[in-house]
Protein backbone atom coordinates (compact mmCIF):
# COMPACT_ATOMS: atom_id res chain seq x y z
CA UNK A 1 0.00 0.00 0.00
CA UNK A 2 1.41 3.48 -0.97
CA UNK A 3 -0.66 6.37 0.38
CA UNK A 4 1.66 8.56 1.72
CA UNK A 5 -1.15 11.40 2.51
CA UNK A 6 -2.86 8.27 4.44
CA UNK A 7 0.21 7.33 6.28
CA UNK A 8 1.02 11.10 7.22
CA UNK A 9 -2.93 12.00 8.03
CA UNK A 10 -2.69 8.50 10.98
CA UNK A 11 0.54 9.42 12.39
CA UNK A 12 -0.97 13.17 13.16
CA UNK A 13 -4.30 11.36 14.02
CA UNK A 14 -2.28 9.89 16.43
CA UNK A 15 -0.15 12.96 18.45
CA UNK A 16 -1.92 14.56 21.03
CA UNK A 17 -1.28 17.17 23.85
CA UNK A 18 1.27 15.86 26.50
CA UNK A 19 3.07 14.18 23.35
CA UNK A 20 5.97 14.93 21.42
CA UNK A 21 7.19 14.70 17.75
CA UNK A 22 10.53 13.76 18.89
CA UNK A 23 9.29 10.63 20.40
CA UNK A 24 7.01 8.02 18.81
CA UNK A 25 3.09 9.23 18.92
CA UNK A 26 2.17 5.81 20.62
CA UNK A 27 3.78 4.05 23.19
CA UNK A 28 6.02 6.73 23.94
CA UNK A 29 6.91 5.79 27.13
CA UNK A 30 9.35 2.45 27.13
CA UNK A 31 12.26 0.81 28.29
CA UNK A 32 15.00 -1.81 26.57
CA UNK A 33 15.84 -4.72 27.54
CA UNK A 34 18.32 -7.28 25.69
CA UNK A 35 18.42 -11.29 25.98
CA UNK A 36 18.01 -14.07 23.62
CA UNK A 37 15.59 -16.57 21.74
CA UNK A 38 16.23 -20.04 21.48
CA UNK A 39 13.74 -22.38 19.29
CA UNK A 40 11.40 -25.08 20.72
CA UNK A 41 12.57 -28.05 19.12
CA UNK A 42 9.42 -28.39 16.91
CA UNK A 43 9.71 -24.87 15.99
CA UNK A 44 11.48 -26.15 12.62
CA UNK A 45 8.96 -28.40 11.65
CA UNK A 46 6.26 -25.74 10.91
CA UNK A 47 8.46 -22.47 9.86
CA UNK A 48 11.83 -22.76 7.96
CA UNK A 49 12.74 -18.81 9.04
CA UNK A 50 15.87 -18.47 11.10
CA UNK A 51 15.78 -17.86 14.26
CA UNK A 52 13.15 -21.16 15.01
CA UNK A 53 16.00 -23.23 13.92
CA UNK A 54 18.19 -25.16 15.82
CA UNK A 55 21.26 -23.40 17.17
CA UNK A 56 24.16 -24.40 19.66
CA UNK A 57 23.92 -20.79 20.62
CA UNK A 58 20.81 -18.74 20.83
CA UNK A 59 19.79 -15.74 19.09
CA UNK A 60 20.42 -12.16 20.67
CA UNK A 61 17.33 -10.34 20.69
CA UNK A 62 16.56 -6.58 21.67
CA UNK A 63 12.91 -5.71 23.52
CA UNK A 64 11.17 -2.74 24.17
CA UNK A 65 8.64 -2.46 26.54
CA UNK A 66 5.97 0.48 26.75
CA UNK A 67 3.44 1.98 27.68
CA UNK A 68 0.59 2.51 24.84
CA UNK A 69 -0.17 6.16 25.71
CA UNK A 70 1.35 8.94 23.46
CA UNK A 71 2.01 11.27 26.46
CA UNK A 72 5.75 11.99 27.86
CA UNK A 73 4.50 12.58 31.22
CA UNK A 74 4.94 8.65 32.58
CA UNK A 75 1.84 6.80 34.08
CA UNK A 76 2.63 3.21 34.64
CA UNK A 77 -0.47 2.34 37.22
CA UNK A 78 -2.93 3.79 34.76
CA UNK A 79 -4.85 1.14 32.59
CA UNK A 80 -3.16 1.20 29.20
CA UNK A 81 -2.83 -1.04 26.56
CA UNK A 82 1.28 -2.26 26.57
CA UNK A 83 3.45 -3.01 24.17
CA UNK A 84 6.14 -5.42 23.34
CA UNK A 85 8.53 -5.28 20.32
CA UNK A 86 10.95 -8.11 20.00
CA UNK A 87 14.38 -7.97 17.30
CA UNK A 88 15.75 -11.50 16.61
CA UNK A 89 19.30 -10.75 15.25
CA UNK A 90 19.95 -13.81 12.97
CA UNK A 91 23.09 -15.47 11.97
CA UNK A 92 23.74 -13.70 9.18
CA UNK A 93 23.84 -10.25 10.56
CA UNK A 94 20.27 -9.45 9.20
CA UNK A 95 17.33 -9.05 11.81
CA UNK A 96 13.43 -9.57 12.16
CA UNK A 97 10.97 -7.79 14.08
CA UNK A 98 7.62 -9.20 15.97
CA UNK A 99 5.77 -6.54 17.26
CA UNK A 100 3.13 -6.94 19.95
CA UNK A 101 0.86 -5.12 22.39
CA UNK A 102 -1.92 -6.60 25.05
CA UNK A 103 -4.83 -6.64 23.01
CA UNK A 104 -5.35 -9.62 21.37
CA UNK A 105 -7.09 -8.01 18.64
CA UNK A 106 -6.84 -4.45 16.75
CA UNK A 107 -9.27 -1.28 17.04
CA UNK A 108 -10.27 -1.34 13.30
CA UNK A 109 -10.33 -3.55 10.29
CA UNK A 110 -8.68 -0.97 7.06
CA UNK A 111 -6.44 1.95 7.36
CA UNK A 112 -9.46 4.55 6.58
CA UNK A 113 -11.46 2.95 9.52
CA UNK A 114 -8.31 3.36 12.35
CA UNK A 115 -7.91 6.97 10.98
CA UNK A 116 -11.60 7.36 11.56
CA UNK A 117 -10.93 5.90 14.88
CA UNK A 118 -7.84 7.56 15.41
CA UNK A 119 -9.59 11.10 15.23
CA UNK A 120 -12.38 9.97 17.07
CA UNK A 121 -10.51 9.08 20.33
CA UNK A 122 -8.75 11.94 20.51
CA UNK A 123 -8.82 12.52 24.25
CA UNK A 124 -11.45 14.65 25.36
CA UNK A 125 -12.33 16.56 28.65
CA UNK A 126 -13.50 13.56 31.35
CA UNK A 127 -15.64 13.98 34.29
CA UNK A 128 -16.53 11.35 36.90
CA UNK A 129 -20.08 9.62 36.38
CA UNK A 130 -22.28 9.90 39.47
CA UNK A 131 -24.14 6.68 40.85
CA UNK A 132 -26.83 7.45 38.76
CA UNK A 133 -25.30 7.35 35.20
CA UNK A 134 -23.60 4.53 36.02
CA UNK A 135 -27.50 2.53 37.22
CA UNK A 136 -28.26 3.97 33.86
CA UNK A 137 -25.07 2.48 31.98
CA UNK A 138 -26.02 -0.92 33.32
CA UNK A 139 -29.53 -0.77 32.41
CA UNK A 140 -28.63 -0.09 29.03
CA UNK A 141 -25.88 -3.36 29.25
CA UNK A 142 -23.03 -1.60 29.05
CA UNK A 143 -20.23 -0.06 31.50
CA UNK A 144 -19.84 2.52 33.00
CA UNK A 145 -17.26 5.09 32.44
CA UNK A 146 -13.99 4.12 34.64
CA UNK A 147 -13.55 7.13 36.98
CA UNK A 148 -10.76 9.21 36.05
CA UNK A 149 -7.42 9.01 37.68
CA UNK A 150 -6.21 12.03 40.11
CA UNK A 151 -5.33 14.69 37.75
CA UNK A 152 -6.73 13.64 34.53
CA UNK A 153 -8.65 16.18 33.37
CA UNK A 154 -8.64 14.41 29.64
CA UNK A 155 -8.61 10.86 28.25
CA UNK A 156 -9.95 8.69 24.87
CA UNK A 157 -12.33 6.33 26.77
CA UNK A 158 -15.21 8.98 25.74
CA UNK A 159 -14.52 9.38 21.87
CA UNK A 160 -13.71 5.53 21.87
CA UNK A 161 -16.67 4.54 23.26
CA UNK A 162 -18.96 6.76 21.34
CA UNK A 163 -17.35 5.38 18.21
CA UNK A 164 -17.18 2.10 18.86
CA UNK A 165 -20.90 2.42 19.97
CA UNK A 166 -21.34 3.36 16.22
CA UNK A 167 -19.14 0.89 14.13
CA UNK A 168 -19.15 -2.97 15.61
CA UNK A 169 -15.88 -3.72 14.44
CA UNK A 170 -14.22 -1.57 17.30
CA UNK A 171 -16.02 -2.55 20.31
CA UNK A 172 -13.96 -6.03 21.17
CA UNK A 173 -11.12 -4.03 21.37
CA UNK A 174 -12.25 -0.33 23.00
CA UNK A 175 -14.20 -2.54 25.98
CA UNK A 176 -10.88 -4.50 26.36
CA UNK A 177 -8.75 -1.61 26.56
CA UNK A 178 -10.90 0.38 28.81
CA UNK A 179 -10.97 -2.73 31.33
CA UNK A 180 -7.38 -3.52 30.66
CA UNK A 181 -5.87 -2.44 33.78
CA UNK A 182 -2.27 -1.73 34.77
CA UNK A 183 0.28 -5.03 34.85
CA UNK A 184 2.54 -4.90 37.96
CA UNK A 185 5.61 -5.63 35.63
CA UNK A 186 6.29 -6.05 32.34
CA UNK A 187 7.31 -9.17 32.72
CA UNK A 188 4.07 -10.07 34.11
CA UNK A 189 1.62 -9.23 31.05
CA UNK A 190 0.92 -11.53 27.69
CA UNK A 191 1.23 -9.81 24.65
CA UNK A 192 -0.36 -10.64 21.18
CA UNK A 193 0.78 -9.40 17.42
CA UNK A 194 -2.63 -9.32 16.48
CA UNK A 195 -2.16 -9.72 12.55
CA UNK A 196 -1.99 -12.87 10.60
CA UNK A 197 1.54 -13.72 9.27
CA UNK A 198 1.80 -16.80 6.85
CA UNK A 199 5.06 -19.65 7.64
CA UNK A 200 5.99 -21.90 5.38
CA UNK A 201 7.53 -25.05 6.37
CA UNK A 202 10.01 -27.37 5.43
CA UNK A 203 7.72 -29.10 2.98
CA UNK A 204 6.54 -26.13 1.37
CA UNK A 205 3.34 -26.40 3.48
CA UNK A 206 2.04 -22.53 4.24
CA UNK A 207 0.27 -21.58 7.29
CA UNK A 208 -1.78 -18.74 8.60
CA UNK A 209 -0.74 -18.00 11.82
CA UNK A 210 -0.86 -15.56 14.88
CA UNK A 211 1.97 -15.04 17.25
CA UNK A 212 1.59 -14.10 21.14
CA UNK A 213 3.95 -13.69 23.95
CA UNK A 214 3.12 -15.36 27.31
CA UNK A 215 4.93 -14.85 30.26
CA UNK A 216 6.75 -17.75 32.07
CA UNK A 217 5.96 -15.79 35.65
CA UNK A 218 2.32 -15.62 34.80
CA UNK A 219 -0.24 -12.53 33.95
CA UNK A 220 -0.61 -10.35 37.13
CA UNK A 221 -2.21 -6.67 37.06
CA UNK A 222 -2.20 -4.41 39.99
CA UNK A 223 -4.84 -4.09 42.47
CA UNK A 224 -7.46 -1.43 40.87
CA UNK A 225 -8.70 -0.53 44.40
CA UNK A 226 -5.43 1.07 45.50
CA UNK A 227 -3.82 4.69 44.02
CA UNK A 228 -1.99 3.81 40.77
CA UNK A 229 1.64 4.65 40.99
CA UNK A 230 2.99 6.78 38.40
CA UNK A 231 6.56 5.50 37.79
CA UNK A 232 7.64 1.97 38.41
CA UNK A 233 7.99 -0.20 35.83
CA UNK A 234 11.42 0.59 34.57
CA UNK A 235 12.39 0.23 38.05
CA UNK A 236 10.59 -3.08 38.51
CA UNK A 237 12.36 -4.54 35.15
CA UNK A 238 15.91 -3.40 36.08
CA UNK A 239 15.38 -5.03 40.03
CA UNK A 240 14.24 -8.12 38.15
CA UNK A 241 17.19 -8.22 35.47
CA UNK A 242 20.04 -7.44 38.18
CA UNK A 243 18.76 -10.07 40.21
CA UNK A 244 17.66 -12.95 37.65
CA UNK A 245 16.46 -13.76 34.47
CA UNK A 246 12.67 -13.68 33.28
CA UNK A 247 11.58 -15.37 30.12
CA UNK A 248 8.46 -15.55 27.56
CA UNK A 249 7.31 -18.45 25.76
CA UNK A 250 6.43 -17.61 22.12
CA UNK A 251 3.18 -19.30 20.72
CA UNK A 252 1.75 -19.43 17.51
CA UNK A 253 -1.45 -20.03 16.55
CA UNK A 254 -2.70 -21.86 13.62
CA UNK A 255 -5.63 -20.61 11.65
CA UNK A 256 -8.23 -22.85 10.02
CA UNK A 257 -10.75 -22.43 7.57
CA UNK A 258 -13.39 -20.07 8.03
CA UNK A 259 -11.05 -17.38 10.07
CA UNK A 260 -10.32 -14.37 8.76
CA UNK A 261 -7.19 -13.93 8.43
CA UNK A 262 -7.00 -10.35 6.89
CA UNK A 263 -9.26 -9.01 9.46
CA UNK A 264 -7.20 -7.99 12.67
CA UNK A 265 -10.35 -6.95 14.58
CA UNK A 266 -11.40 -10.70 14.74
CA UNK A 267 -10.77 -13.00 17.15
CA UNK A 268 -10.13 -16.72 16.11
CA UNK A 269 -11.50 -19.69 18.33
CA UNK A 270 -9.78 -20.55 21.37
CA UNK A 271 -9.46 -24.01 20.33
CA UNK A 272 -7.37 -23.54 17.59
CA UNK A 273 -4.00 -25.15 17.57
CA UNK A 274 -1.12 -23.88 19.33
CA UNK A 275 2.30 -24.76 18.96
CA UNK A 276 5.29 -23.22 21.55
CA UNK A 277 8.16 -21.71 18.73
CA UNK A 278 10.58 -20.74 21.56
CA UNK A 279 11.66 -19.17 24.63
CA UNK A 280 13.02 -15.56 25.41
CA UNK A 281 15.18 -15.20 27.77
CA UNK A 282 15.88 -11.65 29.10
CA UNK A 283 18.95 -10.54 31.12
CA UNK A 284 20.29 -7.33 31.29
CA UNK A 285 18.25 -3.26 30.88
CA UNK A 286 21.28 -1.70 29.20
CA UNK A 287 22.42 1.65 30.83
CA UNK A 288 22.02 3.34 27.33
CA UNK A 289 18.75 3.60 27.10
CA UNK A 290 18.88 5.71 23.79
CA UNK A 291 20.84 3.75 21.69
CA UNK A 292 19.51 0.23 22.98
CA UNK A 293 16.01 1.26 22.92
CA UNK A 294 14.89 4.60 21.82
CA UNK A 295 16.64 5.14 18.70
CA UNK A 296 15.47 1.54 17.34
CA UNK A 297 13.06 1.87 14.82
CA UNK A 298 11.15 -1.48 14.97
CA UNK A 299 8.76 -2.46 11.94
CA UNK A 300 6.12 -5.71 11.59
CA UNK A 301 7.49 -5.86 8.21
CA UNK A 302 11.23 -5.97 9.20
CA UNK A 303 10.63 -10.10 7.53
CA UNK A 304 12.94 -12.98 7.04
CA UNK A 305 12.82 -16.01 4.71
CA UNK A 306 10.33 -18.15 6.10
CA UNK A 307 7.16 -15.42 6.84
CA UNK A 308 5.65 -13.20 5.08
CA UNK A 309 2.80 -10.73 5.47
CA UNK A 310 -0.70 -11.83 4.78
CA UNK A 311 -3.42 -9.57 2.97
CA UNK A 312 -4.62 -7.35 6.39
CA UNK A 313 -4.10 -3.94 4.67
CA UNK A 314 -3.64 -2.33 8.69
CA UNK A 315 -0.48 -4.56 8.71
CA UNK A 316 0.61 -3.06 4.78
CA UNK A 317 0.19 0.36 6.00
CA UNK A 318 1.97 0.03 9.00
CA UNK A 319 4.89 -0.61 7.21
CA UNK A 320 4.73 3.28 5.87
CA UNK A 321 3.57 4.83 9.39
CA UNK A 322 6.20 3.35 11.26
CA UNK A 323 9.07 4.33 8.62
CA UNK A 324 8.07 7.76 8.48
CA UNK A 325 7.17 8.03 12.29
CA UNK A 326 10.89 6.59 12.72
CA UNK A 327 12.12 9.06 10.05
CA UNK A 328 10.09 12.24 11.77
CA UNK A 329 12.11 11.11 15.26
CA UNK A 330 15.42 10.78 13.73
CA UNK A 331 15.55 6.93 14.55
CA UNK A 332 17.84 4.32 13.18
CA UNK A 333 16.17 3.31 9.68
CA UNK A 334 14.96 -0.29 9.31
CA UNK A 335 17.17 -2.79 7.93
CA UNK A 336 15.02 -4.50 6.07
CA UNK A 337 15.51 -8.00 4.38
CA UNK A 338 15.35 -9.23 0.76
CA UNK A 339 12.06 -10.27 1.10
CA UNK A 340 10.54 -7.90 2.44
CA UNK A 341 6.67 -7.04 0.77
């Protein structure tokens, strides 16, 4: 997809007050971490990419955590929608990207329709619903407006909602992200790519599949009844790293027929077939932050030999809106492979 008036009309969509060009417009807020993957031993049999082949050493792989928000100001214990970006560095000095947030599905189905979106939950002025609004929320089946935090005097529950009131497609993943919560680590949250990529195996066999992170340490969020702290998860991840290890289990999904698999706003079955790839292993929050983290410009369609891209045109055009968000920010530019779409 080529539309660069498309590509530049989301990314301003996308900044708001409290944000900054010089920084990404989402998930502004992160922190790096740097480990390595090593593949399950079936990981071969379905995908012939790389990095889930077997290796005497494992793969060195670069993470960034962060917070969905596009605000500077930091705000770990509000609920937020977190991200997880993974580099594999292969073998041959080339790299590949997964890219992941906790949503397991997107906010809308076509570029067009997340712009509309986009503009829509803009954050607008917030107010606390009294007792009766919220009897009346319930009595119409849905929830109630979450109370706003101290100090937030604007947020994009209210323009999300109202949209997503308005177009189906959006509500699975605007009433997930306004229960979503706050995860008391990083380590301690799963995290889904939400768009179909298709592997091909060794026996030229092609699947559609879905990737997801799950934590080894288990999903824990923090307890909504208390104040939210502002700052701590950069603190929490370095205290974990100096003292230990924590690791993620990669699994991939298999579609079947009758999924969409262009469609990021759908959910498949839960019964569908899961296979572990691998496990990430992180060790160490380098000290330079900037160059380890923040100057990284990570891409969903930074590919290897082995995946490719399926037909979800939100996945093409992200290709476009995170090179020129990367370029607008003076990141590193993408490396990207040979076979790349």
């Amino acid at each position: 997809m080529d539309d660069p008036k498309l590509v530049e009309d989301i990314v301003h969509a996308l900044d708001i007050e409290g944000g900054s060009t010089e920084r990404r417009p989402v998930h502004t807020i992160g922190v790096g971490a740097t480990g390595v993957f090593e593949a399950s031993p079936v990981a071969k049999n379905y995908c012939t990419a790389a990095h889930f082949q077997p290796s005497k050493k494992p793969l060195d792989v670069a993470v960034r955590f962060s917070n969905g928000m596009g605000l500077v100001e930091e705000h770990d214990g509000w609920s937020d929608v977190r991200g997880m970006a993974v580099r594999f560095k292969l073998s041959d000095d080339r790299a590949t990207d997964l890219i992941s947030m906790t949503l397991p599905v997107f906010f809308a189905p076509t570029p067009d329709t997340f712009l509309q979106f986009a503009l829509a939950a803009r954050p607008k002025e917030c107010h606390r619903e009294t007792p009766w609004q919220k009897i009346c929320d319930f009595l119409k089946l849905q929830l109630p407006m979450p109370d706003p935090y101290p100090g937030q005097e604007t947020r994009p529950n209210e323009g999300a909602t109202e949209f997503a009131d308005k177009h189906a497609y959006a509500q699975p993943a605007v009433l997930q992200a306004s229960i979503i919560g706050a995860p008391v680590s990083y380590v301690r949250a799963s995290y889904h790519a939400v768009h179909t990529f298709i592997v091909t195996a060794p026996d030229g066999t092609d699947r559609w599949v879905r990737f997801n992170w799950q934590p080894i340490a288990g999903v824990l969020n923090t307890n909504p009844l208390e104040p939210p702290v502002d700052i701590y998860l950069k603190e929490d991840l370095e205290k974990r790293l100096a003292a230990g290890i924590e690791r993620f289990s990669l699994m991939m999904t298999i579609g079947e027929t009758g999924d969409d698999f262009d469609d990021p706003t759908k959910q498949w079955p839960p019964h569908r077939k899961r296979v572990m790839m691998g496990l990430l292993t992180l060790k160490e929050v380098p000290e330079d932050q900037q160059t380890h983290c923040e100057d990284l410009s990570f891409n969903p369609w930074l590919l290897t030999d082995g995946i490719r891209a399926s037909e979800d045109p939100v996945l093409k055009i992200r290709k476009q809106v995170y090179e020129f968000s990367s370029n607008r920010r003076g990141g590193i530019p993408c490396p990207f492979s040979r076979t790349e779409g």
